[in-house]
C-alpha atoms as a PDB file:
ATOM      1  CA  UNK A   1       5.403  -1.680 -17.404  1.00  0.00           C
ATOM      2  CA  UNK A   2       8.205   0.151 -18.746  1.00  0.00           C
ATOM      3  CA  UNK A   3       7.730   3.353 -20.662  1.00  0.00           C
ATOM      4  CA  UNK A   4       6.744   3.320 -24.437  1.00  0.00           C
ATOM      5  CA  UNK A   5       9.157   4.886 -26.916  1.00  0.00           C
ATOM      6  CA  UNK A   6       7.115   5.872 -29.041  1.00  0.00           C
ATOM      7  CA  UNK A   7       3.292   8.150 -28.683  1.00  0.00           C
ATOM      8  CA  UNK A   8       0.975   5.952 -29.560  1.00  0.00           C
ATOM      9  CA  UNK A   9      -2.552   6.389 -30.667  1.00  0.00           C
ATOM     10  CA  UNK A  10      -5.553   4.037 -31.279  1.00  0.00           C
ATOM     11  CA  UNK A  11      -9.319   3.566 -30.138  1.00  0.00           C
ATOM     12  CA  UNK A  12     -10.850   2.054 -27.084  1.00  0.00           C
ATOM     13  CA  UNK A  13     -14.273   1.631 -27.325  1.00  0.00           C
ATOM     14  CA  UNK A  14     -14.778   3.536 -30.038  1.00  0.00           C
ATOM     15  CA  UNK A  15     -12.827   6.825 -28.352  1.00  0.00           C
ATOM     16  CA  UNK A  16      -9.630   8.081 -30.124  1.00  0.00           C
ATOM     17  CA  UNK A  17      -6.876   8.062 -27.536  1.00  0.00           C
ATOM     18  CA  UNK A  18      -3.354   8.292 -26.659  1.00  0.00           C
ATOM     19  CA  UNK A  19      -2.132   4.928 -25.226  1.00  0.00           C
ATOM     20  CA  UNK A  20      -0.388   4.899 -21.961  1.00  0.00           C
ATOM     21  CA  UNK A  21       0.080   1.024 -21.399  1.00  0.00           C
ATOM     22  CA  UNK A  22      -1.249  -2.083 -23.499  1.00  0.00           C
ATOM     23  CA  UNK A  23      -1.836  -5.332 -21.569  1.00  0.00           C
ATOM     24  CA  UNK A  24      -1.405  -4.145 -17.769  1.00  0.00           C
ATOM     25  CA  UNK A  25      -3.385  -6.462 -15.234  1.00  0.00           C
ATOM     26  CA  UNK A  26      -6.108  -5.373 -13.057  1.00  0.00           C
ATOM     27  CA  UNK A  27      -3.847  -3.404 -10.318  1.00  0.00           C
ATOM     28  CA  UNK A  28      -1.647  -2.081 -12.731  1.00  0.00           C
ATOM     29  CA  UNK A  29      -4.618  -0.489 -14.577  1.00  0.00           C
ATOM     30  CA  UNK A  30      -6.356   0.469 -11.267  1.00  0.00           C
ATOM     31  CA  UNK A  31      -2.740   2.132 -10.409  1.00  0.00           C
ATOM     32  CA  UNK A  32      -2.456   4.281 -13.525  1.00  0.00           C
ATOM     33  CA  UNK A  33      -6.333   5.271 -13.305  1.00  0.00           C
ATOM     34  CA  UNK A  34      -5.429   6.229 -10.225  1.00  0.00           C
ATOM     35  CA  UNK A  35      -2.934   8.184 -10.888  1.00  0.00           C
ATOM     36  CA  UNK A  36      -4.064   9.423 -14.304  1.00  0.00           C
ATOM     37  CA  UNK A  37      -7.472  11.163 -12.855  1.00  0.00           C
ATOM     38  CA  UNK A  38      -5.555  12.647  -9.915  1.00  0.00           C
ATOM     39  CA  UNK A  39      -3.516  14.343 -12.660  1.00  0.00           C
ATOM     40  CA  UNK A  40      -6.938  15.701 -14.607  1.00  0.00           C
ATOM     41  CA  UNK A  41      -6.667  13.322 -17.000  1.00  0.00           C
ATOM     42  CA  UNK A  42      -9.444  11.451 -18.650  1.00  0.00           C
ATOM     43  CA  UNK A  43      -8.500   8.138 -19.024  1.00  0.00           C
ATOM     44  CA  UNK A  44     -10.441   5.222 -20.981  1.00  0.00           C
ATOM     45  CA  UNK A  45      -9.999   1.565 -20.006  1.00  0.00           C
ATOM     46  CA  UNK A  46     -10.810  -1.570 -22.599  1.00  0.00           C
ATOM     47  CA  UNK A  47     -10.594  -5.275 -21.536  1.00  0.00           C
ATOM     48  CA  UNK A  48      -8.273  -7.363 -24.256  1.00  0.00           C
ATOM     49  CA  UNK A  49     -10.337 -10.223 -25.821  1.00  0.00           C
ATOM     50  CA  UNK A  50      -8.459 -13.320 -23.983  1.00  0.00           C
ATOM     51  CA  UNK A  51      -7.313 -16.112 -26.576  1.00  0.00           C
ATOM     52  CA  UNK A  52      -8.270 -18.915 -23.721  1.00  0.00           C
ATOM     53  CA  UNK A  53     -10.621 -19.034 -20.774  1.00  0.00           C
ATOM     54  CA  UNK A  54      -8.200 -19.577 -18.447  1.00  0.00           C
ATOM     55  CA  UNK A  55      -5.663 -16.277 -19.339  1.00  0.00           C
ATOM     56  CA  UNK A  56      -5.981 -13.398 -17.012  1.00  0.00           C
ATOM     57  CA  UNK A  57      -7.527 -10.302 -17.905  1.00  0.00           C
ATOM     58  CA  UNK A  58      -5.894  -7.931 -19.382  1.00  0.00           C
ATOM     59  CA  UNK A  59      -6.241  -4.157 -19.911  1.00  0.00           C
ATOM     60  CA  UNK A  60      -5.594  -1.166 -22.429  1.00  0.00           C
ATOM     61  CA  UNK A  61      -5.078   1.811 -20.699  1.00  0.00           C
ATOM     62  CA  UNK A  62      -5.400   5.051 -22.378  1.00  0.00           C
ATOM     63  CA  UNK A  63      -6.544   9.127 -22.131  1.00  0.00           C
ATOM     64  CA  UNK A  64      -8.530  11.121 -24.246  1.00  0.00           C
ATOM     65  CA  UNK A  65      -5.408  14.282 -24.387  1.00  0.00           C
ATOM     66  CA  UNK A  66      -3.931  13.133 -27.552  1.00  0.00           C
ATOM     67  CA  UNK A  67      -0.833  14.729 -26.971  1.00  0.00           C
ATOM     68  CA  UNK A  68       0.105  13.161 -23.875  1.00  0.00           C
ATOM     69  CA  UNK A  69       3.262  11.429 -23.829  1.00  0.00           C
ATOM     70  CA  UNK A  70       3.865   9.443 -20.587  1.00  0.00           C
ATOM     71  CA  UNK A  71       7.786   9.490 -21.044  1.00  0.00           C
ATOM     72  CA  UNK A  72       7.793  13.753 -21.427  1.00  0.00           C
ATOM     73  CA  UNK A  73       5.909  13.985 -18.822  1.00  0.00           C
ATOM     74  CA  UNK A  74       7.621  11.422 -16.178  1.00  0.00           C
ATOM     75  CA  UNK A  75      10.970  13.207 -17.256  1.00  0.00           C
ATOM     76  CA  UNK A  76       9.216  16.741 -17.292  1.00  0.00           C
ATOM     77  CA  UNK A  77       8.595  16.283 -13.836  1.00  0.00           C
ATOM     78  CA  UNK A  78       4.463  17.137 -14.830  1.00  0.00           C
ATOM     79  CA  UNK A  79       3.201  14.431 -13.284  1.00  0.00           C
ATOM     80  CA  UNK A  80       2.120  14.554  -9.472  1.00  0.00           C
ATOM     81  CA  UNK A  81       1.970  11.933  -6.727  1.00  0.00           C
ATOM     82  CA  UNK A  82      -0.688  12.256  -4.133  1.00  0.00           C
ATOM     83  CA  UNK A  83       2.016  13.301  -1.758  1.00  0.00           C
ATOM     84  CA  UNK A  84       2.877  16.335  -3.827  1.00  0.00           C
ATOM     85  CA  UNK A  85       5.966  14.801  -4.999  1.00  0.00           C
ATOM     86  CA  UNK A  86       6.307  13.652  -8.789  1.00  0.00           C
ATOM     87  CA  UNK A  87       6.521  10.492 -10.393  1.00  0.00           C
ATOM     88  CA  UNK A  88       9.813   9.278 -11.244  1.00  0.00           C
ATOM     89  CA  UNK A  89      10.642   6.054 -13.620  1.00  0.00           C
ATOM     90  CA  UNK A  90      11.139   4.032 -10.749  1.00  0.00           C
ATOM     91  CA  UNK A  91       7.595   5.311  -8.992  1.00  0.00           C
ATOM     92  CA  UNK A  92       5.758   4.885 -12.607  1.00  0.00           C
ATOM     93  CA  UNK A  93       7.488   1.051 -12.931  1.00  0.00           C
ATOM     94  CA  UNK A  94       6.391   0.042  -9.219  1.00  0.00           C
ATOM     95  CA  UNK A  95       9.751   0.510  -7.920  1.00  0.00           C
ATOM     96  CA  UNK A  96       9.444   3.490  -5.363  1.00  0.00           C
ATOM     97  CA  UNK A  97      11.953   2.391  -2.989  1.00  0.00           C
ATOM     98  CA  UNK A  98      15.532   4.150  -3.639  1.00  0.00           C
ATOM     99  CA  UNK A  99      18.400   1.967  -2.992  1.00  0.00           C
ATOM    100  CA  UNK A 100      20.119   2.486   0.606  1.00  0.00           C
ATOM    101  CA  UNK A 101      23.288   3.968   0.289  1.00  0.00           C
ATOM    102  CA  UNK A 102      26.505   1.852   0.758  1.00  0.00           C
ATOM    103  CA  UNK A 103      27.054   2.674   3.936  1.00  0.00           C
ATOM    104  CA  UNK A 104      23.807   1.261   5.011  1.00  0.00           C
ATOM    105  CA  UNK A 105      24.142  -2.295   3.190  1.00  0.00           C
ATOM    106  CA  UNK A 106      23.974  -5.117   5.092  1.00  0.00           C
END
């Protein structure tokens, strides 16, 4: 879940594409599709080959822009939420909620 350090490239199915997570599970992909297309990107999914029967699914998420770069454009403020707002680390990680302030600790 956390953001890759470095652009990375590779093929799903055959496609040439820049990856934006290797490995997520089935919400987490669905989550970054999601997101992905609302931001007019054309993103390309491949299921990992499971070592054992009994491992979960597991996902390769990726777009066809080959210069995409998920940490620019988190940090770039490029990418948009449905809300209008735009994703933030914490947002991108699954961690939307901010922390209270002190004052409001309990």
């Amino acid at each position: 879940m956390a953001l890759p350090g470095k652009h990375q490239f590779g093929e799903i199915n055959g496609q040439r594409v820049t990856f934006v997570e290797k490995g997520a599970t089935e919400e987490r992909m669905n989550f970054l599709k999601e997101l992905l297309e609302y931001n007019n990107f054309e993103v390309i999914i491949g299921e990992k080959k499971k070592k054992k029967e009994e491992d979960p699914t597991l996902y390769d998420v990726g777009v066809t822009d080959l210069i995409f770069n998920p940490t620019i454009w988190i940090y770039e403020r490029r990418l948009k939420r449905k809300d209008g707002k735009s994703v933030t680390h914490q947002y991108w990680e699954g961690k939307d909620h901010a922390k209270p302030q002190y004052w409001e600790n309990k």
